[in-house]
PDB file of N, CA and C in Angstrom:
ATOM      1  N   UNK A   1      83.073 104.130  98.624  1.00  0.00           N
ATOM      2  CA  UNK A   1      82.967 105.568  98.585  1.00  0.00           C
ATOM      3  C   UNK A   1      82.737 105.989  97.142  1.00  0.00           C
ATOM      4  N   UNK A   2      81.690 106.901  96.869  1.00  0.00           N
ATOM      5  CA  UNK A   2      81.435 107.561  95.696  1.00  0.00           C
ATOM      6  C   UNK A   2      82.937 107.909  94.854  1.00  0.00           C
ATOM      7  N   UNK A   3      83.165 108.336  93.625  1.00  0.00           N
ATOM      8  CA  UNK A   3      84.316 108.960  93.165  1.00  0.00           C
ATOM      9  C   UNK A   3      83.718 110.144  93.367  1.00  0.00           C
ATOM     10  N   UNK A   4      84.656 110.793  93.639  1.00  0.00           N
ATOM     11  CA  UNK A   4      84.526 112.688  93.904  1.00  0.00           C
ATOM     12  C   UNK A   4      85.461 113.272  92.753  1.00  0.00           C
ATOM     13  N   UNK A   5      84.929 113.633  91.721  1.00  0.00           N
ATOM     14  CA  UNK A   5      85.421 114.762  90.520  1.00  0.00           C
ATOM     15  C   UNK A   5      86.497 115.909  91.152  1.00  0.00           C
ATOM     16  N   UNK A   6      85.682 116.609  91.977  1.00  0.00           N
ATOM     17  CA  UNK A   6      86.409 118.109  92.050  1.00  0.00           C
ATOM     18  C   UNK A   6      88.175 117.417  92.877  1.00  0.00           C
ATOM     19  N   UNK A   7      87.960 116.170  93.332  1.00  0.00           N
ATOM     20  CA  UNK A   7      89.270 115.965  93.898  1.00  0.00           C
ATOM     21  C   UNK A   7      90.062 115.317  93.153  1.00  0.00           C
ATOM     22  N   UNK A   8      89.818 114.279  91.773  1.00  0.00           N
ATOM     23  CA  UNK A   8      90.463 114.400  90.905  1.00  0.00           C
ATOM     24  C   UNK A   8      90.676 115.905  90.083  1.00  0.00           C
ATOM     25  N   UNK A   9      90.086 116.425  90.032  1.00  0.00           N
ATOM     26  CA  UNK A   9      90.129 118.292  89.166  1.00  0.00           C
ATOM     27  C   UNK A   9      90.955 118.868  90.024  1.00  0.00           C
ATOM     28  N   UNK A  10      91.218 119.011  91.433  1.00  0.00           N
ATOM     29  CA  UNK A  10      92.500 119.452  92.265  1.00  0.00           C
ATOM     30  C   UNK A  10      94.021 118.921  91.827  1.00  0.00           C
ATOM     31  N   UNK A  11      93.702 117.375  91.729  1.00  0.00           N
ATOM     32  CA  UNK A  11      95.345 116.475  91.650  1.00  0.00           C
ATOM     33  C   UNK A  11      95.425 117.270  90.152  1.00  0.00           C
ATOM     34  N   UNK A  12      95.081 116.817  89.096  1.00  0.00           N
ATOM     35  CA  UNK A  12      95.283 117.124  88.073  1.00  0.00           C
ATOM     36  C   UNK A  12      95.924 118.892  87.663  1.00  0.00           C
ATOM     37  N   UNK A  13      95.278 119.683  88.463  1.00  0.00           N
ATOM     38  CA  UNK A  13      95.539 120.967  88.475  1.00  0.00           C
ATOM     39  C   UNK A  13      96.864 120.854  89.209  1.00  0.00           C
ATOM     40  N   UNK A  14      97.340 119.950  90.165  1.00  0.00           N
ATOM     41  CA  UNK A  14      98.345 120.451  90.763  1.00  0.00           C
ATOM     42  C   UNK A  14      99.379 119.905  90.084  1.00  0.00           C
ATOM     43  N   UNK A  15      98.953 118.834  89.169  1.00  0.00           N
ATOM     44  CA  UNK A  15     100.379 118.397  88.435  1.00  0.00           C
ATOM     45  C   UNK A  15     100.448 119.352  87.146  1.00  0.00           C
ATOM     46  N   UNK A  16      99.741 119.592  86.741  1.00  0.00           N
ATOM     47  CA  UNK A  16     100.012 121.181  86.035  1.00  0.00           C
ATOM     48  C   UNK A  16     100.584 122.100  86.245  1.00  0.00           C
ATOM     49  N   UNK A  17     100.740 122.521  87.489  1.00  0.00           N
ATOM     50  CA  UNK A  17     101.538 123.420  88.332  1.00  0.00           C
ATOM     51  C   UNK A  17     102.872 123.042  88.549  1.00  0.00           C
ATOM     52  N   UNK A  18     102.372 121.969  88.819  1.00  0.00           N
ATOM     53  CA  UNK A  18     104.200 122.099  89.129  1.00  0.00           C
ATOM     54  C   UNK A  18     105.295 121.670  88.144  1.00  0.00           C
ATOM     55  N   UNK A  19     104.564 121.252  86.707  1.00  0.00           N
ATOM     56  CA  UNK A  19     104.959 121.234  85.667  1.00  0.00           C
ATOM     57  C   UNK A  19     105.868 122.660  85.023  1.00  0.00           C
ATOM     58  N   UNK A  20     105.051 123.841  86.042  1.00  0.00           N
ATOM     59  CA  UNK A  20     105.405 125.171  85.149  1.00  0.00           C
ATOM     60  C   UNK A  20     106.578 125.594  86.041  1.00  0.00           C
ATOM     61  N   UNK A  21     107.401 124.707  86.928  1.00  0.00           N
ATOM     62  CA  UNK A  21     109.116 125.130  87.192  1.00  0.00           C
ATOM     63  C   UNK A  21     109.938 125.917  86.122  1.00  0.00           C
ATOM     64  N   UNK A  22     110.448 126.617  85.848  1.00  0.00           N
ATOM     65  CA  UNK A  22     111.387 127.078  84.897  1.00  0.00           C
ATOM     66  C   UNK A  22     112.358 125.896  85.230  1.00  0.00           C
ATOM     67  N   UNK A  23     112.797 125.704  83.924  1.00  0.00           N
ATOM     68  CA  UNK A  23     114.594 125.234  83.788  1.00  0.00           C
ATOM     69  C   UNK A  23     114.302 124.115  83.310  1.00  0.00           C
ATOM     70  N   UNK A  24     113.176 123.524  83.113  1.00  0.00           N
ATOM     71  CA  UNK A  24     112.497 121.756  83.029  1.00  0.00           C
ATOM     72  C   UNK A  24     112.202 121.665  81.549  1.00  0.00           C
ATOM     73  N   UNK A  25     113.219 121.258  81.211  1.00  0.00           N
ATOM     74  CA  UNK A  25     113.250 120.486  79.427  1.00  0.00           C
ATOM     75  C   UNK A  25     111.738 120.044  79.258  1.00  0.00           C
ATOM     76  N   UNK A  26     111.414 120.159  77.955  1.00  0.00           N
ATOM     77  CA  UNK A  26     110.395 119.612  77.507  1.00  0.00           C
ATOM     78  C   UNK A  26     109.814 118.110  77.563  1.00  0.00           C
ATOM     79  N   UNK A  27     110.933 117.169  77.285  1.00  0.00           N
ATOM     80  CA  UNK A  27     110.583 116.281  77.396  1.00  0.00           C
ATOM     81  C   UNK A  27     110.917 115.638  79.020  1.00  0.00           C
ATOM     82  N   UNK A  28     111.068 115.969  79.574  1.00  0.00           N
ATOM     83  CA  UNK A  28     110.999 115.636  81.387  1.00  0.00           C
ATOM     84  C   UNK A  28     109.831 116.009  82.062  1.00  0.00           C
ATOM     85  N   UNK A  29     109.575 117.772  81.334  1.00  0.00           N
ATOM     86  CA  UNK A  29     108.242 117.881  82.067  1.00  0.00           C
ATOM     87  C   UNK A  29     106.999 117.182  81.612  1.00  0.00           C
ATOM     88  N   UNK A  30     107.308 116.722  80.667  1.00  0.00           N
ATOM     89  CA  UNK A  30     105.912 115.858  79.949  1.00  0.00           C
ATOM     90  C   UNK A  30     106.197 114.476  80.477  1.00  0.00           C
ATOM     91  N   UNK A  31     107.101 113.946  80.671  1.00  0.00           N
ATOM     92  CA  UNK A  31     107.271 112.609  81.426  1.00  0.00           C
ATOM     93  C   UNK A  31     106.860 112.569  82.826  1.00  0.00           C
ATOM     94  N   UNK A  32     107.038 113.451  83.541  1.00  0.00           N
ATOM     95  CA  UNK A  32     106.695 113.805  84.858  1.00  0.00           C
ATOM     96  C   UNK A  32     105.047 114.151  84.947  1.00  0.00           C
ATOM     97  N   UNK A  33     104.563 115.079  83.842  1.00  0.00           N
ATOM     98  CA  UNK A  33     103.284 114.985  83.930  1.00  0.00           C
ATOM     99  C   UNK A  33     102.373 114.022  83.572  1.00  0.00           C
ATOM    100  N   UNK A  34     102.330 113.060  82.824  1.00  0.00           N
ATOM    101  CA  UNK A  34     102.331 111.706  82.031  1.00  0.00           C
ATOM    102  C   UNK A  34     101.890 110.774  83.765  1.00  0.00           C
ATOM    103  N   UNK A  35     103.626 111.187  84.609  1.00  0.00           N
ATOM    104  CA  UNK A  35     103.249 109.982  85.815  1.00  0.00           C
ATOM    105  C   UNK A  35     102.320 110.519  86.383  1.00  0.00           C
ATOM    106  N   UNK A  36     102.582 112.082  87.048  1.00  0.00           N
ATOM    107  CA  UNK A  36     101.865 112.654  88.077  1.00  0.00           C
ATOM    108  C   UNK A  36     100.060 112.677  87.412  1.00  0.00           C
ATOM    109  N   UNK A  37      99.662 113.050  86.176  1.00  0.00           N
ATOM    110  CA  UNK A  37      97.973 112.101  85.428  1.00  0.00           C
ATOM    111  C   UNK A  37      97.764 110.897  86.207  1.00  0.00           C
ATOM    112  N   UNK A  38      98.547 110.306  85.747  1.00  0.00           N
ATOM    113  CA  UNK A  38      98.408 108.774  85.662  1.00  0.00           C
ATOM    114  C   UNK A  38      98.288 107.908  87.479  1.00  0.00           C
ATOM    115  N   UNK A  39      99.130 108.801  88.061  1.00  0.00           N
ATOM    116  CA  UNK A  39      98.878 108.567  89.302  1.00  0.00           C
ATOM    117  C   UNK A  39      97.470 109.120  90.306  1.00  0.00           C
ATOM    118  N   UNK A  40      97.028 110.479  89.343  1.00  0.00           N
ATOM    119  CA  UNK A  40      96.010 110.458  90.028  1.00  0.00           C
ATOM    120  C   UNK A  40      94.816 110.157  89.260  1.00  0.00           C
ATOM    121  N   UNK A  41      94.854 109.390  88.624  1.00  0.00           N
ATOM    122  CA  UNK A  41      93.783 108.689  87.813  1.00  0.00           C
ATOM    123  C   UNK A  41      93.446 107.533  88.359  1.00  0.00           C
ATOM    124  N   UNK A  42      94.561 106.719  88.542  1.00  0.00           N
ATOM    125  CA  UNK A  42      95.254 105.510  89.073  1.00  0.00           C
ATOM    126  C   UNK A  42      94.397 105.458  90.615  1.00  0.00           C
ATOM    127  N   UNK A  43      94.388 106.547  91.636  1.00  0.00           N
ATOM    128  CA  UNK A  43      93.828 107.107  92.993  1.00  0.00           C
ATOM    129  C   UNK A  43      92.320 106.421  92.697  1.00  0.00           C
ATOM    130  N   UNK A  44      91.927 107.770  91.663  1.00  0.00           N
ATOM    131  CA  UNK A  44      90.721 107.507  91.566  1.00  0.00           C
ATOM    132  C   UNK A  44      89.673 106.811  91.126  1.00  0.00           C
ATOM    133  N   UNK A  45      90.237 106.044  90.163  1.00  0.00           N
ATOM    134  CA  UNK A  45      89.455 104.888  90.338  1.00  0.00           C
ATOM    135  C   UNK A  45      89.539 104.085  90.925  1.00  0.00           C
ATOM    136  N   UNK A  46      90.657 103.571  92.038  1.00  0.00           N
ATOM    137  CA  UNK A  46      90.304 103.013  93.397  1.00  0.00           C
ATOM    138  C   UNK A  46      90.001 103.357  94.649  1.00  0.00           C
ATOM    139  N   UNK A  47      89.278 104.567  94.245  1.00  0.00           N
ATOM    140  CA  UNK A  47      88.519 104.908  95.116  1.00  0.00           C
ATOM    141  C   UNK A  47      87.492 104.821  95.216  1.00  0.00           C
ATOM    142  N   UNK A  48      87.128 103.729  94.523  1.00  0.00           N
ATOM    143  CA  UNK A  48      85.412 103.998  94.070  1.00  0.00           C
ATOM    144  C   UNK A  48      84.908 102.432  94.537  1.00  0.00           C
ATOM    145  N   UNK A  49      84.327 102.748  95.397  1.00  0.00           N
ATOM    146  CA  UNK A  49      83.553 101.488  95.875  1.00  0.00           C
ATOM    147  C   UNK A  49      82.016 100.640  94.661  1.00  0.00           C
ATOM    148  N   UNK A  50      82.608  99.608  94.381  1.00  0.00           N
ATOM    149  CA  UNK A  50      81.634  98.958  93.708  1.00  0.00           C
ATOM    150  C   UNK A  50      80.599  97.961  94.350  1.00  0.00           C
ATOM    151  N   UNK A  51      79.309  98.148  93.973  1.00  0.00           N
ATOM    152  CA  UNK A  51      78.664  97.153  94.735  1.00  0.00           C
ATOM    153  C   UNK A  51      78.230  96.253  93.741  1.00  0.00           C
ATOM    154  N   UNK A  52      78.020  95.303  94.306  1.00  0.00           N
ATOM    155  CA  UNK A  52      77.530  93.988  93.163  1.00  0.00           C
ATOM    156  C   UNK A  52      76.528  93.055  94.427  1.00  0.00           C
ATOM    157  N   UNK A  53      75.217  93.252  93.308  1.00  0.00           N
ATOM    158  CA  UNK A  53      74.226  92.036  93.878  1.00  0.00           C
ATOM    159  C   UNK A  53      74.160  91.015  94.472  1.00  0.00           C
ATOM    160  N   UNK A  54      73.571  90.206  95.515  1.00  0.00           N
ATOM    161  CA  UNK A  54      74.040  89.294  95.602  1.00  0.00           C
ATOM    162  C   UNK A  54      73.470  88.508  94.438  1.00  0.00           C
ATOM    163  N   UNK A  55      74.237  87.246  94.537  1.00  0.00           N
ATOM    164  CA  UNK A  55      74.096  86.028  93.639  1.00  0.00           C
ATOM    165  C   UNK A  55      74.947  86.443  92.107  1.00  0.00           C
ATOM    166  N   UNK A  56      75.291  87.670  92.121  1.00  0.00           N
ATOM    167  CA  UNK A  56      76.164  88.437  90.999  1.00  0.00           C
ATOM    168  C   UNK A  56      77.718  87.949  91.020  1.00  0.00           C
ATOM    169  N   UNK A  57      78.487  87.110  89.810  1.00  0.00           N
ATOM    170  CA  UNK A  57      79.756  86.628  90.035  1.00  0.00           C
ATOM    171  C   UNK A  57      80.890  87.918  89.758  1.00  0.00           C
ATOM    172  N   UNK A  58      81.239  87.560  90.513  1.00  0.00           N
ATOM    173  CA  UNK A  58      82.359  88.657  90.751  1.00  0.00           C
ATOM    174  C   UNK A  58      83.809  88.020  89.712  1.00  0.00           C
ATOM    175  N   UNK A  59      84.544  88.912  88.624  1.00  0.00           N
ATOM    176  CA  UNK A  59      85.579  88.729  88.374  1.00  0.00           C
ATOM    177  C   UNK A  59      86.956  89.575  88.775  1.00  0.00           C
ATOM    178  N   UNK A  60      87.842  89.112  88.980  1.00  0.00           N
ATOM    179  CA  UNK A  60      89.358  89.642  88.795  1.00  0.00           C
ATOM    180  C   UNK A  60      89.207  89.756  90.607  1.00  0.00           C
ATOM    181  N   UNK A  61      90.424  91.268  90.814  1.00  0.00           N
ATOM    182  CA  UNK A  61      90.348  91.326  92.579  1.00  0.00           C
ATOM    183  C   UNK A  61      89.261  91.847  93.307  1.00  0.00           C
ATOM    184  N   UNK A  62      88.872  91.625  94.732  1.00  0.00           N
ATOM    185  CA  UNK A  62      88.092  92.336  95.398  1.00  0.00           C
ATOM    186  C   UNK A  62      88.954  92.506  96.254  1.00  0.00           C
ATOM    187  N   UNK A  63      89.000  93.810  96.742  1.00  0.00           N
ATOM    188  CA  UNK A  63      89.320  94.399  98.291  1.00  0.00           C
ATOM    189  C   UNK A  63      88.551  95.029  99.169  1.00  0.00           C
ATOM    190  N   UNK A  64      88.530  94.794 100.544  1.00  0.00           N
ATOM    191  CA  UNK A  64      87.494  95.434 101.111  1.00  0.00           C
ATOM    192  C   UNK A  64      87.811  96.476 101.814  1.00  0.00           C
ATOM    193  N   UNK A  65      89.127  97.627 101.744  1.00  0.00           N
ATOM    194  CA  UNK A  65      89.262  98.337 101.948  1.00  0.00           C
ATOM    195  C   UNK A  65      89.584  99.220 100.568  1.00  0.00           C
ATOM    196  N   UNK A  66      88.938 100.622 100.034  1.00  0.00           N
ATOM    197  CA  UNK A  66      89.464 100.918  98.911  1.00  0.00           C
ATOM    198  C   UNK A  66      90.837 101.864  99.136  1.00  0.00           C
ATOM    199  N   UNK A  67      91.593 102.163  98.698  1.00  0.00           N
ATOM    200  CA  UNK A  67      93.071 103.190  98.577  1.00  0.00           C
ATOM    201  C   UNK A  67      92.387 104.501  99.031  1.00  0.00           C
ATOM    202  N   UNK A  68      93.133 105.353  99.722  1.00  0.00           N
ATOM    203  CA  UNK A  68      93.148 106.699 100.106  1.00  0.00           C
ATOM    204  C   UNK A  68      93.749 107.264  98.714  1.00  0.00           C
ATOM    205  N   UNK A  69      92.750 108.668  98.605  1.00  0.00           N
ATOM    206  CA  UNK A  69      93.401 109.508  97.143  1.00  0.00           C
ATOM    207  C   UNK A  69      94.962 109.427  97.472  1.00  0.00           C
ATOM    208  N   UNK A  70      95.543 109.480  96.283  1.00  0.00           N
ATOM    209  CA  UNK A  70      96.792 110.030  95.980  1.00  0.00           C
ATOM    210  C   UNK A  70      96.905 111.314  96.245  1.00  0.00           C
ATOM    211  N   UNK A  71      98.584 111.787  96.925  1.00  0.00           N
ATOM    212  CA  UNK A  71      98.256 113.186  97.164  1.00  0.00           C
ATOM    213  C   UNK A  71      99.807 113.756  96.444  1.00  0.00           C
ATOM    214  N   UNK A  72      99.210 114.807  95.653  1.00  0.00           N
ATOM    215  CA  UNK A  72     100.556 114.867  94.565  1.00  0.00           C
ATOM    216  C   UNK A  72     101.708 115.776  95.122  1.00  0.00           C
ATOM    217  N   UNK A  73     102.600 115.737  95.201  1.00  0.00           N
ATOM    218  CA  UNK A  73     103.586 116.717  96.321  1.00  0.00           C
ATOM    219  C   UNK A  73     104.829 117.338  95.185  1.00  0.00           C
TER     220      UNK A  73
END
């Protein structure tokens, strides 16, 4: 599957949001936003189907199913 932008640009917006709780120390909400990035970064680039040629050597893992986006809650 292609990577789709605007659905990483959603996750990202939503961990922004929910960053802006009142009462959330500085350094918690930046730790929390740090994971909640990182997790949907993490989504999206395994979401991205790679193709490779044949007769092309393949390194590290292959899977032939890719991960469903991350969905940030």
């Amino acid at each position: 599957m292609p990577l789709i932008k605007p659905v990483l640009e959603l996750q990202i917006l939503a961990a922004f949001q929910k960053m802006s709780t009142p009462g959330m120390d500085m350094a918690t909400a930046q730790r929390e936003l740090a994971k909640e990035l990182a997790n949907a970064i993490d989504a999206y680039i395994k979401s991205a189907t790679i193709i490779v040629p044949p007769g092309q050597a393949v390194v590290g893992s292959v899977t032939s199913t890719p991960a469903p986006p991350a969905l940030i809650s």
